[in-house]
N, C-alpha and C. Protein backbone atom coordinates (compact mmCIF):
# COMPACT_ATOMS: atom_id res chain seq x y z
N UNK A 1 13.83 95.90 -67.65
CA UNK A 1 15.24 95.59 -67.75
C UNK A 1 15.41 94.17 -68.29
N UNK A 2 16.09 94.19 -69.71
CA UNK A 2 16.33 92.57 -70.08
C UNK A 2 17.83 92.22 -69.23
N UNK A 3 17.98 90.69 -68.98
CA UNK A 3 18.40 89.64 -68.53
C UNK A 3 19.37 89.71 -69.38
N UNK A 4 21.07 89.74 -69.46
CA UNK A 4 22.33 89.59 -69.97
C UNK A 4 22.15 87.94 -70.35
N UNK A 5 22.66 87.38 -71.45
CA UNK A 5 22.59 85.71 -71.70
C UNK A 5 23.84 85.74 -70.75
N UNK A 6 24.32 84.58 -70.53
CA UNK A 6 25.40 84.53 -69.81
C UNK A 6 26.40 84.04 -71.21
N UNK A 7 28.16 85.01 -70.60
CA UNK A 7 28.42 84.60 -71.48
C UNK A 7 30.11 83.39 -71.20
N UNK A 8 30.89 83.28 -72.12
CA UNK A 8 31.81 82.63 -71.55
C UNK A 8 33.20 82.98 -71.83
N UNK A 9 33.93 83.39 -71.14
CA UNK A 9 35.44 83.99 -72.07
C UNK A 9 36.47 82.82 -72.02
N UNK A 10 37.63 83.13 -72.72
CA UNK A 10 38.53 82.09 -72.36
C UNK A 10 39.70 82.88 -71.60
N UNK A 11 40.57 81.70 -71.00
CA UNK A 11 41.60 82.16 -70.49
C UNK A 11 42.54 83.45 -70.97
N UNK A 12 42.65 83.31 -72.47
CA UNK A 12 43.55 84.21 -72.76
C UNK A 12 42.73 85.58 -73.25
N UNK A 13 41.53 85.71 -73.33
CA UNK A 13 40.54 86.86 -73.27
C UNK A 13 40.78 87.41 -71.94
N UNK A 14 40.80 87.02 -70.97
CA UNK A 14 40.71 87.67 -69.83
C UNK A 14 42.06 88.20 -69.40
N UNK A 15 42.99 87.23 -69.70
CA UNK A 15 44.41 87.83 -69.38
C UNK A 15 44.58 89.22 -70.38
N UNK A 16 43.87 88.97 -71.74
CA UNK A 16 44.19 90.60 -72.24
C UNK A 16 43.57 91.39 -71.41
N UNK A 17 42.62 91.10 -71.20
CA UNK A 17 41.34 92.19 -70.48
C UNK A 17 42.25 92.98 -69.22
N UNK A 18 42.65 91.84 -68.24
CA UNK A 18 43.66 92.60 -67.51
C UNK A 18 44.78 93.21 -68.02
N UNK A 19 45.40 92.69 -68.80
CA UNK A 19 46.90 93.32 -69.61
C UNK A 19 46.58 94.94 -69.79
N UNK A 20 45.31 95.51 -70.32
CA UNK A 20 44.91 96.24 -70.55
C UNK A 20 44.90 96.99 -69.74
N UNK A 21 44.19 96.60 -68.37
CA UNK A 21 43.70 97.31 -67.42
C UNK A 21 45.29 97.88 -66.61
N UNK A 22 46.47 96.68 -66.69
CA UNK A 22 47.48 97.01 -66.10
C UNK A 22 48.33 98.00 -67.22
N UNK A 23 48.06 98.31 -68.76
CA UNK A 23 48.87 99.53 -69.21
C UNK A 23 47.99 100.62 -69.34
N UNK A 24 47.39 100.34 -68.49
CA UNK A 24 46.91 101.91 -68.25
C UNK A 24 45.22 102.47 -68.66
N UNK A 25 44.75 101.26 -69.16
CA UNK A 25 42.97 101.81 -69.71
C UNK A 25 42.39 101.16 -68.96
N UNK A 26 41.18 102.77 -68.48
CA UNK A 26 40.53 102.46 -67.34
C UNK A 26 39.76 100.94 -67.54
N UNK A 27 38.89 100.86 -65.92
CA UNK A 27 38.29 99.72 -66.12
C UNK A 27 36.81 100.28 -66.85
N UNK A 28 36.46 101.49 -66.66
CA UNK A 28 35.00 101.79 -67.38
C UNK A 28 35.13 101.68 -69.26
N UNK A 29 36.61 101.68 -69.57
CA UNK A 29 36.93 102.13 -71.20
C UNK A 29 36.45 100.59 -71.56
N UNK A 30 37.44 99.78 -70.92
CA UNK A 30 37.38 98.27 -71.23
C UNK A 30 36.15 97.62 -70.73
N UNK A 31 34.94 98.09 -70.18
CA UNK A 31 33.92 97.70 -69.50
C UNK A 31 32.84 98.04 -70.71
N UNK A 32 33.27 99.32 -71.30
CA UNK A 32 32.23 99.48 -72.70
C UNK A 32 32.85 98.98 -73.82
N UNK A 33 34.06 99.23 -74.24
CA UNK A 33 34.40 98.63 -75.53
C UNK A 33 33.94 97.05 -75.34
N UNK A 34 33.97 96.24 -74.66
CA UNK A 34 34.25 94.70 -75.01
C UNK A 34 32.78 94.65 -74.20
N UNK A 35 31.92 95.22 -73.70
CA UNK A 35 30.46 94.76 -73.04
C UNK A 35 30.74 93.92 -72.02
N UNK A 36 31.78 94.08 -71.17
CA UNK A 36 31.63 93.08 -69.92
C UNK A 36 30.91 94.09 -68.68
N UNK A 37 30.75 92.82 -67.72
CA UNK A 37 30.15 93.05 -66.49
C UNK A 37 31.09 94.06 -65.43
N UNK A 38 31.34 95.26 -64.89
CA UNK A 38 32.37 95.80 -64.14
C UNK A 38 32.87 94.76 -63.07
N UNK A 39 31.68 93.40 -62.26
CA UNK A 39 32.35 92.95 -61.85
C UNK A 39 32.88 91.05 -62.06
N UNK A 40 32.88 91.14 -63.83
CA UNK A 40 33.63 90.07 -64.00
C UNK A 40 34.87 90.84 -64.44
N UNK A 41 35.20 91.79 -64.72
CA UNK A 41 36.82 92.12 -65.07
C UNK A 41 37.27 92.63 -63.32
N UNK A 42 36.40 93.31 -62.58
CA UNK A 42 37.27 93.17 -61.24
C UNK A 42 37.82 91.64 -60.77
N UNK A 43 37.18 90.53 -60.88
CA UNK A 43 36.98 89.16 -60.27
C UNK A 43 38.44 89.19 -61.19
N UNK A 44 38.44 89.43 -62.37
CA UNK A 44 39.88 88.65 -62.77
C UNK A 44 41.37 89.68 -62.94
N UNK A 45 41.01 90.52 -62.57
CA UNK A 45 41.87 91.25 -61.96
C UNK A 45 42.56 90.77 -61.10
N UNK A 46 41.63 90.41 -59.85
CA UNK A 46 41.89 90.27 -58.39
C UNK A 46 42.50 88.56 -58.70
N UNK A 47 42.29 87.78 -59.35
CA UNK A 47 42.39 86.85 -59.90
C UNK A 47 43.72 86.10 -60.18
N UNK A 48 43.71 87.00 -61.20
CA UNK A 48 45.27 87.67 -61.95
C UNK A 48 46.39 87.77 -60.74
N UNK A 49 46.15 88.37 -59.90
CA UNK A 49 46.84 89.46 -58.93
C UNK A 49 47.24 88.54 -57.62
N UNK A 50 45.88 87.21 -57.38
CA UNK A 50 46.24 86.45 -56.51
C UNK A 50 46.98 84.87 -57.17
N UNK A 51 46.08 84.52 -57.39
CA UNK A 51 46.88 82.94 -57.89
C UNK A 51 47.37 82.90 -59.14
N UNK A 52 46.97 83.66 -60.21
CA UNK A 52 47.84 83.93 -61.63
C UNK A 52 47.01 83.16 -62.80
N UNK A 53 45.81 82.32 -61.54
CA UNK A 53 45.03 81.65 -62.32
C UNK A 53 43.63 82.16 -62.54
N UNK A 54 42.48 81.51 -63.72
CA UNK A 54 41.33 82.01 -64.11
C UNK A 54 40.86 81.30 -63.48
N UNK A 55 40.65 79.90 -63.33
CA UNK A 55 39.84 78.63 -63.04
C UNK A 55 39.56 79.21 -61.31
N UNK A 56 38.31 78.60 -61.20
CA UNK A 56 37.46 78.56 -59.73
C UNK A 56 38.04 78.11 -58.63
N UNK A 57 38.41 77.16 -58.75
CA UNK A 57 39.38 76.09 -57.96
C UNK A 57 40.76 76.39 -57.64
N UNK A 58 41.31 77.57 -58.17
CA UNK A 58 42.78 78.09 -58.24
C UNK A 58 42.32 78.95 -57.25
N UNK A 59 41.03 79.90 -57.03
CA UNK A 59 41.14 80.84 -56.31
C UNK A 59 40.25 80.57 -54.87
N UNK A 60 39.89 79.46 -54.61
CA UNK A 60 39.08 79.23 -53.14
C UNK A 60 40.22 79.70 -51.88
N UNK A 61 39.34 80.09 -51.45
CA UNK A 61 40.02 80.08 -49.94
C UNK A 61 40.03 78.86 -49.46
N UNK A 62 41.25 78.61 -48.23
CA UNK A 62 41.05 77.37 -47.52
C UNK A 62 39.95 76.67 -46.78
N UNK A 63 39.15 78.02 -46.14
CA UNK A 63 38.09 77.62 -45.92
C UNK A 63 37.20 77.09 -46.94
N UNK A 64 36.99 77.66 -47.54
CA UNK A 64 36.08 77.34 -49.16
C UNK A 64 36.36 75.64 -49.42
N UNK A 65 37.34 75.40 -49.64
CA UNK A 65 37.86 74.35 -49.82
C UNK A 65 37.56 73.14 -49.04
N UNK A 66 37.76 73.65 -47.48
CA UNK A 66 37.12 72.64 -46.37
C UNK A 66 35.91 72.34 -46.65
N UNK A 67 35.04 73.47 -46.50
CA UNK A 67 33.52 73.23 -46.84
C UNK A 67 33.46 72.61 -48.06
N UNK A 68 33.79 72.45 -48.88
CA UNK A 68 33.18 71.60 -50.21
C UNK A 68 33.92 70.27 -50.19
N UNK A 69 35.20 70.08 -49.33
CA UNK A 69 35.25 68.69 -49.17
C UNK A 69 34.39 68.20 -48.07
N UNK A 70 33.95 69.24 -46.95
CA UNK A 70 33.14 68.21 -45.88
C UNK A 70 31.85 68.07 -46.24
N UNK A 71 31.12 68.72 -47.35
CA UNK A 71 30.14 68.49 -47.67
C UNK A 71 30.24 67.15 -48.74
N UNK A 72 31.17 67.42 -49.12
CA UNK A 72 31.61 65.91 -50.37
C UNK A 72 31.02 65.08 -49.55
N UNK A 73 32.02 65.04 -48.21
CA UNK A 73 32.34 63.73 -47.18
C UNK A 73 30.98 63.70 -46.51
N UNK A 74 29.90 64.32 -46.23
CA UNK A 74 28.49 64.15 -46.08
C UNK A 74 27.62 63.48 -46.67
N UNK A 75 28.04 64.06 -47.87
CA UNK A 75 27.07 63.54 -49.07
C UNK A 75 27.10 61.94 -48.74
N UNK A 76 28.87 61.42 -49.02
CA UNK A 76 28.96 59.98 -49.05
C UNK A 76 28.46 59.36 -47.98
N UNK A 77 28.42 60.00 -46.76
CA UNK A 77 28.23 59.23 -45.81
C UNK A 77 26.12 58.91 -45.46
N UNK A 78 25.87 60.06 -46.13
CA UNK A 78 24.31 59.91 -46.28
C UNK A 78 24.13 58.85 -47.12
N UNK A 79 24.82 58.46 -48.36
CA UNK A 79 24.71 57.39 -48.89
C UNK A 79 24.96 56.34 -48.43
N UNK A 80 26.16 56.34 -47.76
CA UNK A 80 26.06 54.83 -46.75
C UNK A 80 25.26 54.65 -46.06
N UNK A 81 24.87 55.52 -45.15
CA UNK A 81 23.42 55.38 -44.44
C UNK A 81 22.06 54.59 -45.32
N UNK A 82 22.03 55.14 -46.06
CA UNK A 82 20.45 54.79 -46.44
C UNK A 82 20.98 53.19 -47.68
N UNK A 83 21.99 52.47 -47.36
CA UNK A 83 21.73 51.30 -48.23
C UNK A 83 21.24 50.27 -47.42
């Protein structure tokens, strides 16, 4: 089994991708015509559907959010430690 390169879409690629999916073509039609992953067009579906946004940071949970600021706030404080 070869390894997919990774690839990168833009914002307004994906909003068609869903546009699509919301007039009516399945997700398997749009999963072969355009070669995506079944679950990067679910992710922006769900995406779409919650914050309206593509970006990573639009869609964290609050928790999500806590954890990557208290780990921020770790990090710094390990650095104060060790000067």
């Amino acid at each position: 089994m070869t390894k997919r390169e990774r690839r990168t879409f833009t914002p307004e690629f994906k909003k068609q991708m869903v546009q699509l999916y919301q007039n009516g073509k399945t997700k398997r039609a749009i999963i072969d015509e355009y070669d995506l992953t079944p679950s990067s067009l679910d992710r922006w579906i769900n995406q779409d559907e919650t914050s309206g946004s593509f970006k990573e940071k639009d869609n964290r949970s609050p928790e999500q959010q806590e954890l990557l600021e208290l780990r921020k706030e770790l990090k710094q404080l390990r650095m104060e430690n060790d000067m």
